[in-house]
Protein backbone atom coordinates (compact mmCIF):
# COMPACT_ATOMS: atom_id res chain seq x y z
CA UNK A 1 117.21 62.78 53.85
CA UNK A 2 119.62 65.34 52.04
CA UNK A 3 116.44 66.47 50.44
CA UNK A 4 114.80 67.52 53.96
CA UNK A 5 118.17 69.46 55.20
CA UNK A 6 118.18 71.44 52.13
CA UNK A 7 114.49 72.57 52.86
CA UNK A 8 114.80 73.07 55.93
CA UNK A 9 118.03 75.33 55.76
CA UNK A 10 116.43 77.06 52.78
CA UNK A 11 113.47 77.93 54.66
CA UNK A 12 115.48 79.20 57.95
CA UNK A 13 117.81 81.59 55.59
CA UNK A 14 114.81 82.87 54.09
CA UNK A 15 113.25 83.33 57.47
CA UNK A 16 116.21 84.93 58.94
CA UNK A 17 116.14 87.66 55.89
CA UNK A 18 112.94 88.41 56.55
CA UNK A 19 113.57 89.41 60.20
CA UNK A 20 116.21 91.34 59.15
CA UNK A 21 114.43 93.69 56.42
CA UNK A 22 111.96 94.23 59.29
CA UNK A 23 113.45 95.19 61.95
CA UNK A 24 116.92 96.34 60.18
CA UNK A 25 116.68 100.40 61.06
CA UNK A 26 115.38 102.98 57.94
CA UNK A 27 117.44 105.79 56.92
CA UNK A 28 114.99 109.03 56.92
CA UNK A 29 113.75 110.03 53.31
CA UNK A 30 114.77 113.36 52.38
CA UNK A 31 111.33 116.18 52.22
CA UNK A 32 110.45 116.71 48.61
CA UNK A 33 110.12 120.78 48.55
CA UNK A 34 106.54 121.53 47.54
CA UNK A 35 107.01 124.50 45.02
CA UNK A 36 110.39 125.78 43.35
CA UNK A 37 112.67 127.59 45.01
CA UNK A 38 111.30 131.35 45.42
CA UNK A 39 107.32 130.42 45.35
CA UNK A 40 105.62 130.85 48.22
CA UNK A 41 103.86 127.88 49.57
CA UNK A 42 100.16 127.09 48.70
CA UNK A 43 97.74 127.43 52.22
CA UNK A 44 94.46 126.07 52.89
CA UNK A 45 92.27 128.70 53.74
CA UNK A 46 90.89 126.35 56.59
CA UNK A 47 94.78 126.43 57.72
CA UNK A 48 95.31 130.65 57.59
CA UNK A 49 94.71 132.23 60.66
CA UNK A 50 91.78 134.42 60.63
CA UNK A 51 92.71 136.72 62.91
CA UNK A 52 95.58 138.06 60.95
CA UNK A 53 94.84 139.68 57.66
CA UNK A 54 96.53 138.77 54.32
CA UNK A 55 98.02 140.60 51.58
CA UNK A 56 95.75 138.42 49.46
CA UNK A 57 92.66 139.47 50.88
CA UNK A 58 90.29 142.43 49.16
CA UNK A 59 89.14 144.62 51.78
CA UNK A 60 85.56 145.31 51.37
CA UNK A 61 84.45 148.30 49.86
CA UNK A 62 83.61 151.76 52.03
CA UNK A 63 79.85 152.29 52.12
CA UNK A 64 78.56 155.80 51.14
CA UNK A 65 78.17 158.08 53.69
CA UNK A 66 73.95 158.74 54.41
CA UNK A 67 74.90 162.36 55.59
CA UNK A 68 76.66 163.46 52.73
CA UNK A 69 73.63 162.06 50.07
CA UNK A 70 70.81 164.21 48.59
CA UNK A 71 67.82 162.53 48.17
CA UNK A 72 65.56 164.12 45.29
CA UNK A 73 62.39 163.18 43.55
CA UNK A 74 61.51 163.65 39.54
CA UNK A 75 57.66 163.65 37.95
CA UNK A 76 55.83 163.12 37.32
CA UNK A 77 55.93 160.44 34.56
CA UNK A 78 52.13 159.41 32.64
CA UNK A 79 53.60 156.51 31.93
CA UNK A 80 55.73 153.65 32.92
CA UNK A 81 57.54 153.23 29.91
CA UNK A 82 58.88 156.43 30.50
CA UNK A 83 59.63 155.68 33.70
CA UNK A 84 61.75 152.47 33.02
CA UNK A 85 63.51 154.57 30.52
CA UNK A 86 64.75 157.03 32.62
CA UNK A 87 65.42 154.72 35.72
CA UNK A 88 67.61 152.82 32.84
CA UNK A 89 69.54 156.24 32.33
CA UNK A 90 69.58 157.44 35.96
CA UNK A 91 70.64 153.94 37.92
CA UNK A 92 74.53 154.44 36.94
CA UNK A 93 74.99 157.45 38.23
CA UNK A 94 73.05 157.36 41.82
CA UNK A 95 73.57 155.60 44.71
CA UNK A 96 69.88 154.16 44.83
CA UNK A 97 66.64 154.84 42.64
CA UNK A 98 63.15 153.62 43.19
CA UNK A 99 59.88 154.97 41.53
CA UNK A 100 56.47 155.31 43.36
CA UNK A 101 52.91 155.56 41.86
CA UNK A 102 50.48 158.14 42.73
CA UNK A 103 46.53 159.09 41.84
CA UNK A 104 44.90 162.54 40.41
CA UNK A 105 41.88 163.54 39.21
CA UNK A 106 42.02 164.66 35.41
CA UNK A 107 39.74 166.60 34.07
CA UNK A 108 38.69 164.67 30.85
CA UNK A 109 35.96 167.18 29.51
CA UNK A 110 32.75 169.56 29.88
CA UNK A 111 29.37 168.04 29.41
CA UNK A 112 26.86 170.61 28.16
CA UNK A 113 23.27 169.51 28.93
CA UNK A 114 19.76 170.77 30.12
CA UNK A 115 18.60 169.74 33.87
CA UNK A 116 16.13 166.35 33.47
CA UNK A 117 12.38 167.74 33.65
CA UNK A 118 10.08 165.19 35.91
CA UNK A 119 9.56 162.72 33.08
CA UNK A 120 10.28 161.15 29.78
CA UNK A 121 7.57 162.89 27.89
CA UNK A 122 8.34 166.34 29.02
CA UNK A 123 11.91 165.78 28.14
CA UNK A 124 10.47 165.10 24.47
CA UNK A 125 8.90 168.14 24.34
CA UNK A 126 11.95 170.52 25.17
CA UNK A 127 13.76 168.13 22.47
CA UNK A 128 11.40 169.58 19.63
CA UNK A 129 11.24 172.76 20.59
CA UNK A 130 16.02 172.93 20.35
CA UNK A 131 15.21 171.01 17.38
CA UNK A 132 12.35 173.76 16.18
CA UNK A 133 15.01 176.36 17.16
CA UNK A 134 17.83 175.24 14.91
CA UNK A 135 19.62 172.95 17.17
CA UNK A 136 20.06 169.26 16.28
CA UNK A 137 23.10 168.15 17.91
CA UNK A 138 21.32 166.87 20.80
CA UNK A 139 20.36 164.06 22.40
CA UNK A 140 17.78 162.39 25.05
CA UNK A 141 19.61 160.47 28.06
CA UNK A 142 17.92 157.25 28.38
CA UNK A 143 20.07 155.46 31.38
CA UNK A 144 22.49 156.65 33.82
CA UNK A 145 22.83 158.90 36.31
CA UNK A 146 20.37 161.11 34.86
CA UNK A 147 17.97 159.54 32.46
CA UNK A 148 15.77 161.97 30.59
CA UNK A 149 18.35 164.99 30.41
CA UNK A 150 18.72 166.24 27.47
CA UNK A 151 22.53 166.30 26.19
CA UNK A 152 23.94 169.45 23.80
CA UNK A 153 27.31 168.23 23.66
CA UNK A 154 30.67 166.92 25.25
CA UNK A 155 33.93 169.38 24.72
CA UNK A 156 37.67 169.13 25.75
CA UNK A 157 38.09 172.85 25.99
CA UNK A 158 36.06 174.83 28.89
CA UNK A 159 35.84 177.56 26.24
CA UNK A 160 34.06 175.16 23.78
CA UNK A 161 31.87 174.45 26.33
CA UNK A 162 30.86 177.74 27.67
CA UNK A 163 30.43 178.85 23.80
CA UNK A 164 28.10 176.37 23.52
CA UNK A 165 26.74 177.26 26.74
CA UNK A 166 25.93 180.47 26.13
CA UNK A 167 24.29 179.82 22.64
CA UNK A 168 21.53 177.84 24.04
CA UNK A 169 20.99 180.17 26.82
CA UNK A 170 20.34 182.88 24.17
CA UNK A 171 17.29 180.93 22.75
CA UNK A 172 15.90 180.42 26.46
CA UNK A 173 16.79 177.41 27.81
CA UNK A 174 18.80 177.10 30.72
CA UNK A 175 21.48 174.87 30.54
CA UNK A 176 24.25 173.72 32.45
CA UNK A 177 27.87 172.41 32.32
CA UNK A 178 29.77 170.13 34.51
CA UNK A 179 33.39 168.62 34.54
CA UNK A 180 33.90 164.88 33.60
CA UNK A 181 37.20 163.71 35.37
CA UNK A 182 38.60 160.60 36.21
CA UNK A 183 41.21 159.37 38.07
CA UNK A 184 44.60 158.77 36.46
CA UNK A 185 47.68 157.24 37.85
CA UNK A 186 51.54 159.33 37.36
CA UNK A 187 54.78 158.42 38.47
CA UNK A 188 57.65 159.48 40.46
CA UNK A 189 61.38 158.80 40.35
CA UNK A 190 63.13 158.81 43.81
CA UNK A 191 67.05 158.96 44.01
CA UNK A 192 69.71 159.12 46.19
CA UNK A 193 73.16 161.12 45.06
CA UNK A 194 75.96 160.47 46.98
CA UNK A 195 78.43 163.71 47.13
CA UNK A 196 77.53 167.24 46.49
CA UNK A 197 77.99 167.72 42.82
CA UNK A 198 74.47 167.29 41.51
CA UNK A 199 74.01 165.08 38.61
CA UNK A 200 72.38 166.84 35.28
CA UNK A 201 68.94 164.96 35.39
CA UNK A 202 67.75 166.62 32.44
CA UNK A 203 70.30 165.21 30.30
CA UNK A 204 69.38 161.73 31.30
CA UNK A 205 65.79 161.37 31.02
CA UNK A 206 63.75 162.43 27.83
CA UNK A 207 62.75 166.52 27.49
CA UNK A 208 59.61 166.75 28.92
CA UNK A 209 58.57 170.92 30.31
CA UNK A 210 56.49 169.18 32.84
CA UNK A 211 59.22 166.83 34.86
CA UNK A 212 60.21 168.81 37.77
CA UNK A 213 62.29 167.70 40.42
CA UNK A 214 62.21 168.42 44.35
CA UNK A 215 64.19 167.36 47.44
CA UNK A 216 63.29 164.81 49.40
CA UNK A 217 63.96 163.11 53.01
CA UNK A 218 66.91 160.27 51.74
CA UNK A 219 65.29 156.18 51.79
């Protein structure tokens, strides 16, 4: 019976102490500062408000000014290792570059060469009588564009050419010349310069007599 009471009166005291560290009122805990004094305070930027600038911010830089830029264009380049070269040199010192590719006819050469007679055997004949004349550097066209004409000779120079030219004319024959071209591609350089101090071009890109440049509406 003792037993029981003592339980029982354990249990209640333990109850009661319960209730009171429950309900029993909480002193307020003192804010921990969150940086030393003098630091500013860390912010999310989801908690700054946008429409207010901050000192932390980098304003973004000033684009160049399209009125004040000259626009000019260098060639022309034969090939494009030339041109990556000098866009290599240019680029740092221009507000924007871009190259461009363009087509001419080059003159490769002058074909000397006597008119094809009406057929194969006739051609034959005129062949013996250069060769019975002292000329052997010659040749019978057998295919192309004009089969059966009879070839005296391919030159780079127009002044080879009309030498030869008028050598077989003074044995009798009447031959002709004509210009073998073809069509090449060259390159440009286009830049923009922002300011009015031009940049020395020259300098930059390797000394070629031929590279000119000339102004151009800006891109």
């Amino acid at each position: 019976m003792f037993v029981r009471v003592l339980f029982l009166l354990l249990l209640a005291l333990n109850i009661g102490a319960a209730c009171w560290l429950y309900f029993a009122p909480r002193a307020p805990l003192a804010e921990t500062p969150a940086a030393d004094p003098g630091v500013a305070k860390l912010v999310l930027l989801s908690e700054t408000d946008h429409s207010t600038p901050t000192a932390a911010r980098t304003p973004p830089k000033a684009p160049s000014d399209p009125a004040r830029e000259t626009c000019l264009s260098i060639g022309a380049f034969a090939t494009q290792a030339d041109v990556r070269a000098a866009i290599k040199a240019l680029t740092p010192l221009v507000a924007r570059i871009q190259f461009r590719e363009t087509r001419v006819t080059e003159v490769r050469g002058y074909w000397v060469y006597l008119p094809a007679p009406g057929n194969r055997e006739r051609a034959l004949d005129i062949a013996r009588q250069l060769s019975s004349k002292g000329i052997s550097d010659y040749y019978v066209v057998t295919a192309g564009e004009q089969p059966n004409a009879i070839s005296l000779g391919l030159f780079r120079e127009q002044a080879n050419a009309d030498k030869r030219l008028g050598e077989i004319r003074a044995l009798g024959f009447k031959p002709e010349v004509v210009k073998r071209s073809d069509e090449v591609p060259i390159y440009w350089i286009d830049y923009a310069q922002a300011g009015d101090a031009p940049i020395n071009w020259r300098a930059q890109v390797p000394a070629r007599s031929e590279l000119h440049a000339q102004p151009i509406d800006c891109f």
